[in-house]
Protein backbone atom coordinates (compact mmCIF):
# COMPACT_ATOMS: atom_id res chain seq x y z
CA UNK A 1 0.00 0.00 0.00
CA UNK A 2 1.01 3.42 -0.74
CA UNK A 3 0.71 6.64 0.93
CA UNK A 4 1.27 9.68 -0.05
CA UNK A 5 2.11 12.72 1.82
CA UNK A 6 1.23 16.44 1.88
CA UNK A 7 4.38 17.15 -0.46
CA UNK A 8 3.64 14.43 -2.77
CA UNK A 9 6.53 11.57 -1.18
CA UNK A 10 5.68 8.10 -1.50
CA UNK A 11 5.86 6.15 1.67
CA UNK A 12 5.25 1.97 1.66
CA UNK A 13 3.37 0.84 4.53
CA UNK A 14 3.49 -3.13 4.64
CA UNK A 15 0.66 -5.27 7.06
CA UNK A 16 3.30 -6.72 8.10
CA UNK A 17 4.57 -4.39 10.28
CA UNK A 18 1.89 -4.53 12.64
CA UNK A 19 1.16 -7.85 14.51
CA UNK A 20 -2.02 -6.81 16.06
CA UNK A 21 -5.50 -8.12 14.00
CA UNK A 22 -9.31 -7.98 15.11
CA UNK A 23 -9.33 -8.59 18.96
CA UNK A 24 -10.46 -12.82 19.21
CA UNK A 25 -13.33 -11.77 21.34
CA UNK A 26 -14.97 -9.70 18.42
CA UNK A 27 -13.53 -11.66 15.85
CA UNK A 28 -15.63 -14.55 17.62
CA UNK A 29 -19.03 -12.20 17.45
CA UNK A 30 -18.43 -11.69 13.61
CA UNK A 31 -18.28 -15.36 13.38
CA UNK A 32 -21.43 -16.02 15.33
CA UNK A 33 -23.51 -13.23 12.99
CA UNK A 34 -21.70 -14.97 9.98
CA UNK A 35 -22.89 -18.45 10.68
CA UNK A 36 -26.18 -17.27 11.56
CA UNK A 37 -26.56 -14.98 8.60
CA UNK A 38 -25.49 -18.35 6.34
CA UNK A 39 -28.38 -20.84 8.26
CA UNK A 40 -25.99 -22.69 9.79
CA UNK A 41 -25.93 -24.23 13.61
CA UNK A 42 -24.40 -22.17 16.21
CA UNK A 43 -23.79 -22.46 19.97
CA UNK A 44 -22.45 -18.93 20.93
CA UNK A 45 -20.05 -19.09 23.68
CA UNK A 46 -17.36 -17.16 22.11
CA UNK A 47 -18.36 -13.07 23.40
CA UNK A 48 -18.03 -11.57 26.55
CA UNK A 49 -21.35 -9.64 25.88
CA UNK A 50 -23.44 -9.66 29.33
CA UNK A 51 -26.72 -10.88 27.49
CA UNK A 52 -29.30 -9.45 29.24
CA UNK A 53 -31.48 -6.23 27.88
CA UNK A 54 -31.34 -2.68 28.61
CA UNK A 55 -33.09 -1.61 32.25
CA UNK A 56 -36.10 0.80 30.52
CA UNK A 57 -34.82 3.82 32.87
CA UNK A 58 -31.44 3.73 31.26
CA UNK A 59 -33.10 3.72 28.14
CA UNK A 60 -34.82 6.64 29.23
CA UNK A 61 -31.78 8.49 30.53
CA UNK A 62 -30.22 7.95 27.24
CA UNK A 63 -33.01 9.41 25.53
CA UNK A 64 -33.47 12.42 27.52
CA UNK A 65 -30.03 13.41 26.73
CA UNK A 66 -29.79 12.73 23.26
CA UNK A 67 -29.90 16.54 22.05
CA UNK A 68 -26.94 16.59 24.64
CA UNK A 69 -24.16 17.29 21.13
CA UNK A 70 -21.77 19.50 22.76
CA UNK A 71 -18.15 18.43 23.39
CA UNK A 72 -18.06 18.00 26.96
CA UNK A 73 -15.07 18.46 29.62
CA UNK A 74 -12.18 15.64 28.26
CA UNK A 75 -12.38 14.17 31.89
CA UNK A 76 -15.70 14.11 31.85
CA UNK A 77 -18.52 16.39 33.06
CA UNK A 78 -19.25 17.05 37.13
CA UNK A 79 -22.23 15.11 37.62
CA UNK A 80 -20.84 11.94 36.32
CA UNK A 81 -17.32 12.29 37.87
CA UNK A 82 -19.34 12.80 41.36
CA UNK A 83 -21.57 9.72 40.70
CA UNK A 84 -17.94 7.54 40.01
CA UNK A 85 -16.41 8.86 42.69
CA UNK A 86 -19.36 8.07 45.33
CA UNK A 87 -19.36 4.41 43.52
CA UNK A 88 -15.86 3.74 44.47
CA UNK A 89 -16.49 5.64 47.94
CA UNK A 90 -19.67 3.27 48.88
CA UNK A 91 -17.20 0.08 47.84
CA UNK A 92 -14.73 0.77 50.41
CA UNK A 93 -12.52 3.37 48.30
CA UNK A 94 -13.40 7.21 49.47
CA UNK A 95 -13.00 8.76 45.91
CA UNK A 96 -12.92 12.88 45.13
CA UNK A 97 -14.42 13.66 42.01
CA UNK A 98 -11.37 15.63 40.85
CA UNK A 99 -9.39 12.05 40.79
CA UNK A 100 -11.91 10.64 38.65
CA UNK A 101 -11.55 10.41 34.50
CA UNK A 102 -14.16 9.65 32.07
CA UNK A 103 -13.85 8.07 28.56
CA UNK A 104 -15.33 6.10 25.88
CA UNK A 105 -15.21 2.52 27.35
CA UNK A 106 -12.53 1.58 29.73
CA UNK A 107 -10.28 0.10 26.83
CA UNK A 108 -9.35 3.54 25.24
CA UNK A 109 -8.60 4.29 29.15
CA UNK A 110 -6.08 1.94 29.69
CA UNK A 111 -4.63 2.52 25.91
CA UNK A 112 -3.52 5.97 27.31
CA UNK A 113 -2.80 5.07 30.67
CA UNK A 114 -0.25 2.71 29.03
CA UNK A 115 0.88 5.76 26.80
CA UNK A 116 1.37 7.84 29.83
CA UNK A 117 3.25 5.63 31.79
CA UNK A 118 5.79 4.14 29.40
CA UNK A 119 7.77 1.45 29.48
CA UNK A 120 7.40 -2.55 29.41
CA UNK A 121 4.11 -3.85 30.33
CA UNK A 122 3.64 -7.26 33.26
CA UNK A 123 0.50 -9.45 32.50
CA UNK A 124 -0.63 -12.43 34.03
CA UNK A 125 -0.95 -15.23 32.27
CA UNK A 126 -3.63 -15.78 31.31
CA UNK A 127 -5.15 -12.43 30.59
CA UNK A 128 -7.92 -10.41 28.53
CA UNK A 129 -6.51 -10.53 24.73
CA UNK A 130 -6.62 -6.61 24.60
CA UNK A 131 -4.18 -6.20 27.46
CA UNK A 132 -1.31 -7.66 25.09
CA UNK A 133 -2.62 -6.08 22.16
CA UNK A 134 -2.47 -2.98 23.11
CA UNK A 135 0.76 -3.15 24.47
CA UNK A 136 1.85 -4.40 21.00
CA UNK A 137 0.28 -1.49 19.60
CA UNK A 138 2.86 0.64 21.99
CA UNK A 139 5.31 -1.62 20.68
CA UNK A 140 5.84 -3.06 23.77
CA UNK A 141 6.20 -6.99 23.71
CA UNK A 142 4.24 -7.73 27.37
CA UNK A 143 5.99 -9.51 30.29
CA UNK A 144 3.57 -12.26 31.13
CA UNK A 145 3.88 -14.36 34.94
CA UNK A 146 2.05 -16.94 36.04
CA UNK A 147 -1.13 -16.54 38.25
CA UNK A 148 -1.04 -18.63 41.48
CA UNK A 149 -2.21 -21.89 41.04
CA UNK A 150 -6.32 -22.09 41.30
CA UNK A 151 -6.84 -18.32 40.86
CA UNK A 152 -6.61 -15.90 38.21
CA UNK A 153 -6.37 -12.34 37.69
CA UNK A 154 -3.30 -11.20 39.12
CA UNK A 155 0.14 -12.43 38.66
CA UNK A 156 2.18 -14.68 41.04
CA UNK A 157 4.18 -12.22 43.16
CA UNK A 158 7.20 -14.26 43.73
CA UNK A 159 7.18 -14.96 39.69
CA UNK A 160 6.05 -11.54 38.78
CA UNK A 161 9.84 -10.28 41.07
CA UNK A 162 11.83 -12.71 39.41
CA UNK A 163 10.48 -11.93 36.02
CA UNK A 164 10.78 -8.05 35.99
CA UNK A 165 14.31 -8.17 37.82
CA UNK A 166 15.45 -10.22 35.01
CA UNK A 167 13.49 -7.63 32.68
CA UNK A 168 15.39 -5.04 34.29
CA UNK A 169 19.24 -6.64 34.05
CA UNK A 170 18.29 -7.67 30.35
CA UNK A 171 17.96 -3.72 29.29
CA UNK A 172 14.00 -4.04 29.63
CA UNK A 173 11.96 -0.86 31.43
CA UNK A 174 8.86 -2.60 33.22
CA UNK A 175 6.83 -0.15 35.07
CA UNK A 176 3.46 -1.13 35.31
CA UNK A 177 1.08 -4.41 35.79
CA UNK A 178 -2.51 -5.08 34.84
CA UNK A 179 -4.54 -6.95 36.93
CA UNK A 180 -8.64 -7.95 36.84
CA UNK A 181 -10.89 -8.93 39.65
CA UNK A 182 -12.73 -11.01 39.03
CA UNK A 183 -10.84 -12.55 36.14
CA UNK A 184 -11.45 -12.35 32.44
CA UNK A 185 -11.05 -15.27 30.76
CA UNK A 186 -10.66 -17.54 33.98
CA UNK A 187 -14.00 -16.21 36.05
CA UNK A 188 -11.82 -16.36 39.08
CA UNK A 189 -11.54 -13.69 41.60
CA UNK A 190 -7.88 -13.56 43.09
CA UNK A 191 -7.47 -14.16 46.68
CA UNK A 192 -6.80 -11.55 49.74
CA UNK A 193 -3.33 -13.10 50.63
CA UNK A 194 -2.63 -12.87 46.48
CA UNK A 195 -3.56 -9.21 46.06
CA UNK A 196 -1.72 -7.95 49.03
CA UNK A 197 1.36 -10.02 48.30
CA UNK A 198 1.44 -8.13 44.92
CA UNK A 199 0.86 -4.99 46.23
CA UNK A 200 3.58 -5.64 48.36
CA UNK A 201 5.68 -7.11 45.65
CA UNK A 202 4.99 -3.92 43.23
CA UNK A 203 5.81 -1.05 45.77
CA UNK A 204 9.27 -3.13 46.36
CA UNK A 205 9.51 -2.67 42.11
CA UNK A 206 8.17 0.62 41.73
CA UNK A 207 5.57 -0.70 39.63
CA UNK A 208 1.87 1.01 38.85
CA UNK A 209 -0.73 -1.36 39.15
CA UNK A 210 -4.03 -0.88 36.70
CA UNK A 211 -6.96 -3.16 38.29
CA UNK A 212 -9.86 -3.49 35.93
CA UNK A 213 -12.65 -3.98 38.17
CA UNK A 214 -14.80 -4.13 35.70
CA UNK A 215 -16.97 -7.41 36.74
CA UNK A 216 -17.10 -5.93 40.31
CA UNK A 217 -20.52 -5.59 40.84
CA UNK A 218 -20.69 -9.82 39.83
CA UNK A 219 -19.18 -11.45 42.01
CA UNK A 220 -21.04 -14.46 42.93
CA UNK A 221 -20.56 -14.99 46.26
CA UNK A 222 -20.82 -12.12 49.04
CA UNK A 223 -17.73 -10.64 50.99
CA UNK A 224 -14.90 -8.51 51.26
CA UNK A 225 -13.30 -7.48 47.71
CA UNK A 226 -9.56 -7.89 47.40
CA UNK A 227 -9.07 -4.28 45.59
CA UNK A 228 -5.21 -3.45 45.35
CA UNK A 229 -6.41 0.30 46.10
CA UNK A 230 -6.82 -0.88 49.53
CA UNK A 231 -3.55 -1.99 49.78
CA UNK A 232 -1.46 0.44 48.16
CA UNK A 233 -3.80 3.16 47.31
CA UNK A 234 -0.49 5.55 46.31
CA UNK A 235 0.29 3.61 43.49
CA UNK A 236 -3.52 1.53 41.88
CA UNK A 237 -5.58 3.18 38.92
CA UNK A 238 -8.96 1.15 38.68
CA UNK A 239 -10.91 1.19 36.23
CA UNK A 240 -14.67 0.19 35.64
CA UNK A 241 -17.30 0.75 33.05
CA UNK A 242 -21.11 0.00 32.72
CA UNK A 243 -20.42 -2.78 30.09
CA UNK A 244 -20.70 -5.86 32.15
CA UNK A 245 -22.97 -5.30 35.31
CA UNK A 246 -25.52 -2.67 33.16
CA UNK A 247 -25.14 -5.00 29.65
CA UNK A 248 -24.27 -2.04 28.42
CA UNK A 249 -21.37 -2.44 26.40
CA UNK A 250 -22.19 -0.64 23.01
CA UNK A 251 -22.82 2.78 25.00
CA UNK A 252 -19.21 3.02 25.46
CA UNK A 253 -18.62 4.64 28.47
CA UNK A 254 -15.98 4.30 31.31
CA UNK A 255 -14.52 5.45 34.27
CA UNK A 256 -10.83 5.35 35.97
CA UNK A 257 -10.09 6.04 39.64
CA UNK A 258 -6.61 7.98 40.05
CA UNK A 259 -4.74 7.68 43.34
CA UNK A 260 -4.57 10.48 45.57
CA UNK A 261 -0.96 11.48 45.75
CA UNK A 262 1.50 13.99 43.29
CA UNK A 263 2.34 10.74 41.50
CA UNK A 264 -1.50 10.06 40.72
CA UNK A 265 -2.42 13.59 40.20
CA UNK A 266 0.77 13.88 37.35
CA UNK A 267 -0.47 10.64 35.98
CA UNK A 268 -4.17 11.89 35.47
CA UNK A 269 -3.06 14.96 33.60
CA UNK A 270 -0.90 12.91 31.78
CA UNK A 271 -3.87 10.58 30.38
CA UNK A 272 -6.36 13.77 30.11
CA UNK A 273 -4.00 15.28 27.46
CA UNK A 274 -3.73 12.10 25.93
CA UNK A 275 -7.51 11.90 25.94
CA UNK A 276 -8.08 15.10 24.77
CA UNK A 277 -6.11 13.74 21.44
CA UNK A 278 -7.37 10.28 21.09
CA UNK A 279 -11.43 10.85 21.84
CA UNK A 280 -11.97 14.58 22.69
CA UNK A 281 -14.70 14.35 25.26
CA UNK A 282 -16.51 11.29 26.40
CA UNK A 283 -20.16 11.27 24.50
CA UNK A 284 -22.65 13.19 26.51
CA UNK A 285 -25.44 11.59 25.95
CA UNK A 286 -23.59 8.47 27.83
CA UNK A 287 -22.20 10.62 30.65
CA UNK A 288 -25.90 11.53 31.92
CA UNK A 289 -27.26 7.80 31.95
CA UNK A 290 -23.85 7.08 33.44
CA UNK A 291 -24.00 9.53 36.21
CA UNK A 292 -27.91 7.99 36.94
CA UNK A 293 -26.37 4.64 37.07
CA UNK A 294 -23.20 5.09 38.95
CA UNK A 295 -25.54 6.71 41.98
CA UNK A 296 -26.97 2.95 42.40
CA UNK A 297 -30.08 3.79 42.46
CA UNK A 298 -32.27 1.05 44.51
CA UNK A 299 -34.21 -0.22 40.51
CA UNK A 300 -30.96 -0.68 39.16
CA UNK A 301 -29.35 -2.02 42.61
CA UNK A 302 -31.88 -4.99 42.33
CA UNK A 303 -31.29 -5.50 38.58
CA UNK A 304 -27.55 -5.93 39.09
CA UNK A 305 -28.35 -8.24 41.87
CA UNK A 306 -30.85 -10.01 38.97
CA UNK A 307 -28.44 -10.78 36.96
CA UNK A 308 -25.25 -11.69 39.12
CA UNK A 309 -27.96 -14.33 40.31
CA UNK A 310 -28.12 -15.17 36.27
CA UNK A 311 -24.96 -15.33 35.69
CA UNK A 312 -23.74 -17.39 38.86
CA UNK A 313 -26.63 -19.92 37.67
CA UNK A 314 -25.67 -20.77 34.73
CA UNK A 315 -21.87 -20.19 35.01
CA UNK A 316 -22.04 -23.27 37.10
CA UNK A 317 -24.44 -25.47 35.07
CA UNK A 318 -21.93 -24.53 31.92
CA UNK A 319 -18.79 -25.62 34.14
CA UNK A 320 -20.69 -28.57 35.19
CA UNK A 321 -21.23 -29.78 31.73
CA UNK A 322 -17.60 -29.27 31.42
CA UNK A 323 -16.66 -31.30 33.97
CA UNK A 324 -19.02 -33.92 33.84
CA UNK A 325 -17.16 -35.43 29.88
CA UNK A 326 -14.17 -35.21 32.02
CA UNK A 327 -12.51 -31.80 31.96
CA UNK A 328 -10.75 -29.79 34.47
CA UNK A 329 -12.59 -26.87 35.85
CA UNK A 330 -11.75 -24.08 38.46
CA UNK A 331 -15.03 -23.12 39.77
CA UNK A 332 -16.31 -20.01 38.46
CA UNK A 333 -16.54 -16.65 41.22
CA UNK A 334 -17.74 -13.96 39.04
CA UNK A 335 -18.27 -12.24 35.82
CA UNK A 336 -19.66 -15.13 33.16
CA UNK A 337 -16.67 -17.38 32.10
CA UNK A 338 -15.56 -20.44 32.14
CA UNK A 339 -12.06 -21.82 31.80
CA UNK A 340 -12.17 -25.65 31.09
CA UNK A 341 -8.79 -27.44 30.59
CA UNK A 342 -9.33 -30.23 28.24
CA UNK A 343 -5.63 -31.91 29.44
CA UNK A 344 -6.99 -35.01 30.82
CA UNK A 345 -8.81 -36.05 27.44
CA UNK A 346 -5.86 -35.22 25.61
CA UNK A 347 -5.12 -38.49 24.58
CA UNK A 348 -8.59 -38.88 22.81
CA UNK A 349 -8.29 -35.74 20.94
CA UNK A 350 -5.02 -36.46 19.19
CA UNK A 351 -6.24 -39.78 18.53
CA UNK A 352 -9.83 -38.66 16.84
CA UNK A 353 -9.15 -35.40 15.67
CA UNK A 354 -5.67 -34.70 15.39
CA UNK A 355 -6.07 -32.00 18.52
CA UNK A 356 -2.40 -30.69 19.66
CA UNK A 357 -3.39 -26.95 20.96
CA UNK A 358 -6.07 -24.88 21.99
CA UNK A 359 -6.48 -23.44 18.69
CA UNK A 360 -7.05 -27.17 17.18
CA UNK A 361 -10.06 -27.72 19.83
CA UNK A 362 -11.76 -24.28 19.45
CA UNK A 363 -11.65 -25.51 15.71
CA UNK A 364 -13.04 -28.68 15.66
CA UNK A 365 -15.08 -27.49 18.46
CA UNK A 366 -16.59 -24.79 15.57
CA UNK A 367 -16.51 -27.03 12.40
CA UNK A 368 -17.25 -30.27 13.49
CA UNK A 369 -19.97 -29.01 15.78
CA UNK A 370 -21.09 -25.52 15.76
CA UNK A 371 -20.19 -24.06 19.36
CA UNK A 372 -17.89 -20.85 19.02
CA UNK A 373 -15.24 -20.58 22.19
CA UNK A 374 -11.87 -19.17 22.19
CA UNK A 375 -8.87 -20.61 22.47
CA UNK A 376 -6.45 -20.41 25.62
CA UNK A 377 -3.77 -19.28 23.37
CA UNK A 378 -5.55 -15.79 22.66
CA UNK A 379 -5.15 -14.95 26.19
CA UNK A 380 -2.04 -15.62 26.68
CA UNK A 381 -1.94 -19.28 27.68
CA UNK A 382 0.52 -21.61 26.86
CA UNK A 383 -0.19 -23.12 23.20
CA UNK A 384 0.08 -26.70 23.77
CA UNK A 385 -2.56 -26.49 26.62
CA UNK A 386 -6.08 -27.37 26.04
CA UNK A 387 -7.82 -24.46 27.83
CA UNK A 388 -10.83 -22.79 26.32
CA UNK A 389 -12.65 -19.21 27.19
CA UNK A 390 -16.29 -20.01 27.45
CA UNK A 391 -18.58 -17.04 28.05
CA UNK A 392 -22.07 -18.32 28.67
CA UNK A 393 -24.22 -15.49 28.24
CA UNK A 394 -24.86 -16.81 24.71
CA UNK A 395 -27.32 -19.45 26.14
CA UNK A 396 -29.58 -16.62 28.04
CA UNK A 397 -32.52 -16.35 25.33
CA UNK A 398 -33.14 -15.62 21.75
CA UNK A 399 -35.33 -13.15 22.84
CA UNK A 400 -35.84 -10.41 25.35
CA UNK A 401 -38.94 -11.74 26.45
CA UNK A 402 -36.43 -15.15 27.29
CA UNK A 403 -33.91 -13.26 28.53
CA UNK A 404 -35.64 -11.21 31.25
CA UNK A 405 -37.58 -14.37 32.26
CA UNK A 406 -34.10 -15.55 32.74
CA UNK A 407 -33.26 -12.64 34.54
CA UNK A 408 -35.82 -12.89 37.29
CA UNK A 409 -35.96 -16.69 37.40
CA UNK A 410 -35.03 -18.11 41.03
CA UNK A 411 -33.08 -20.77 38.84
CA UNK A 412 -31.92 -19.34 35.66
CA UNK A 413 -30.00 -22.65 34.79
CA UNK A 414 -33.32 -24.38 34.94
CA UNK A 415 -35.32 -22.48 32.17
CA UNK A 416 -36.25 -24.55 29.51
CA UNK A 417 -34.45 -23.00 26.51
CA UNK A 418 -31.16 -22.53 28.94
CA UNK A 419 -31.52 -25.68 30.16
CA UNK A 420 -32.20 -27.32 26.67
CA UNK A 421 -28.45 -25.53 25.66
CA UNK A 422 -26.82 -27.34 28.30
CA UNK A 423 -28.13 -30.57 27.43
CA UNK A 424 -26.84 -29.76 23.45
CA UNK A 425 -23.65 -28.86 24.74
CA UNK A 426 -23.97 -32.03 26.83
CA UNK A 427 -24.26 -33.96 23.82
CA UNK A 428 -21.63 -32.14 21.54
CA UNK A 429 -18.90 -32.58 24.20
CA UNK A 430 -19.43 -35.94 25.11
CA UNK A 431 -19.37 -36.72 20.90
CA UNK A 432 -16.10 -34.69 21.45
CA UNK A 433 -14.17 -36.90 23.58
CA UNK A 434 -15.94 -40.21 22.99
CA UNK A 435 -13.63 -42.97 22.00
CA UNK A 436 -12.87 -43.18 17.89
């Protein structure tokens, strides 16, 4: 491809210099709509879309504001930066509004937090595909560490010190690690002893920690949250949107929390001045039904209760169904994934259909059967395992009508189209790993 500049130079601009493509989890929703669109069988449990309608009071936020054209303040107008901060304040974190940015999803958030803070990247392993992607994009090749063994989220401390000191003699520049609680792709929420040990371990390193808290508010199980803002508020940016708890993804709005210290305040200009190049002002009309729903009102209190209930339900039926053809399966804690390890049926695969790596199962899993996951390799997992990123939200309805009788069911799991996608997937896996 050619380019050519203002005074008329050529310039040759090959694909090949970039290595990032379409992010896997929207690559899988393409995929889904392209199947459907040609008549042909799909199971959809490839995109981490929450699957559950709009609440008709957002809907009517959203409309009140849609004359609402003007370009707003880059970090976002008062009302909404107030309604962020008292979020964070009511979970344990006392926020000021002035240490509060706005912007068009969380991902374009941590894109220029990443900018601003330079240097090499830690991830654990596994991790969210857009994590290591957009350090790519920053041509920045991430640092990836193990998470302990049974959780998921955060990396291993201990690894995560040996790692960046051997960064560090090699000539590398780590300076900050991303973290998510609970976990996308594993749906495991990292424990107490974990988070503080990294806190601990990433004061001794100088290292900023970004938590995505994004899946906060769906956590399965009540207690205390393991936020590293608690434990070294001087050095955590968290970040949250309305995406997952509201199933509002496609609104694209999102917040960030900035510590409250020079180093924080520094940082926050630093990503408002990137902001105010990359996406201007957050959209407005998106900033008012954000501001309504970051004030937890008591309607949409009770609907995020709904559907953490919905997606704890049939988290566990899905990991279930896993485990019951014989795969390994941490037990899901929040958010709507499932991370089955296929390692024990290994054998079996080869034998049948040639399986050697994730990638090989998620494709016979799609060809030879119709259900859309993503491999373990696109989030950073070792190749040659047999893990697979299952979001289950695609089994929630074809409808809206199904999907909010989901919603308010006392058993999701048990609703007769939900329950009648289990027992397909059943069938598929069990064809899967039977015996050639």
């Amino acid at each position: 491809m050619l380019l050519v500049g203002e005074s008329g130079s050529r310039q040759r601009l090959s694909t090949e210099e970039s290595p990032v493509t379409v992010s896997a989890t929207l690559a899988a929703n393409e995929a889904i709509a392209a199947r459907r669109a040609a008549g042909l069988e799909v199971l959809a449990l490839g995109f981490g879309e929450a699957g559950i309608p709009v609440h008709p009071l957002l809907r009517q936020r959203l409309a009140q504001a849609a004359g609402e054209i003007a370009y707003g303040p880059v970090a976002g107008i008062d009302a909404a930066r107030e309604a962020a901060a008292g979020y964070w304040t009511r979970r344990g974190l006392p926020t000021e509004a002035g240490h509060v940015l706005l912007g068009p999803g969380s991902k374009p958030i941590l894109f220029a937090l990443l900018h601003a803070v330079g240097g090499d990247v830690v991830l654990p392993a596994p991790a969210w595909v857009s994590y290591a992607a957009q350090s790519q994009l920053l041509g920045r090749e991430p640092i990836r560490v193990p998470v302990p063994v049974g959780e998921g989220g955060v990396p291993d401390a201990e690894a995560m010190d040996a790692a960046v000191r051997a960064a560090r003699a090699a000539g590398r520049d780590p300076r900050v690690v991303v973290v998510t609680l609970p976990d996308n792709p594993t749906g495991r929420l990292a424990s107490e002893r974990s988070v503080k040990a990294l806190c601990e371990t990433a004061r001794e390193l100088d290292l900023l920690i970004v938590a995505d808290e994004i899946y906060r508010d769906l956590v399965f199980e009540e207690g205390p949250f393991p936020s590293p803002a608690a434990w070294a508020p001087e050095r955590t940016v968290t970040t949250t949107s309305l995406s997952k708890n509201y199933a509002l993804g496609g609104w694209r709005v999102g917040a960030a929390r900035f510590p409250d210290s020079p180093m924080g305040t520094r940082l926050l200009e630093s990503v408002r001045g990137t902001a105010s190049e990359l996406w201007s002002s957050t959209p407005m009309p998106m900033q008012h039904a954000a501001a309504y729903a970051w004030g937890d009102p008591p309607e949409l209190v009770e609907r995020v209760a709904a559907a953490r209930r919905l997606h704890g339900s049939v988290a566990r039926a899905v990991a279930g169904t896993f485990a019951s053809v014989g795969c390994t399966v941490p037990a899901p804690q929040g958010g709507f994934y499932v991370w089955p390890d296929f390692a024990p049926l290994r054998g079996a695969l080869a034998e049948r259909w040639g399986v050697a790596t994730s990638a090989d199962l998620a494709r016979v899993l799609l060809d030879e059967f119709g259900v859309v996951v993503l491999p373990g390799s696109a989030f950073g997992d070792d190749p040659a395992s047999l893990t697979l990123r299952v979001a289950v939200t695609g089994i929630y309805g074809v409808s809206d009508s199904e999907r909010l009788a989901a919603l308010v069911a006392p058993e999701p799991a048990a609703m007769p189209w939900i329950a009648e996608s289990l027992e397909g997937l059943r069938d598929k896996l069990a064809a899967l790993v039977a015996a050639p």
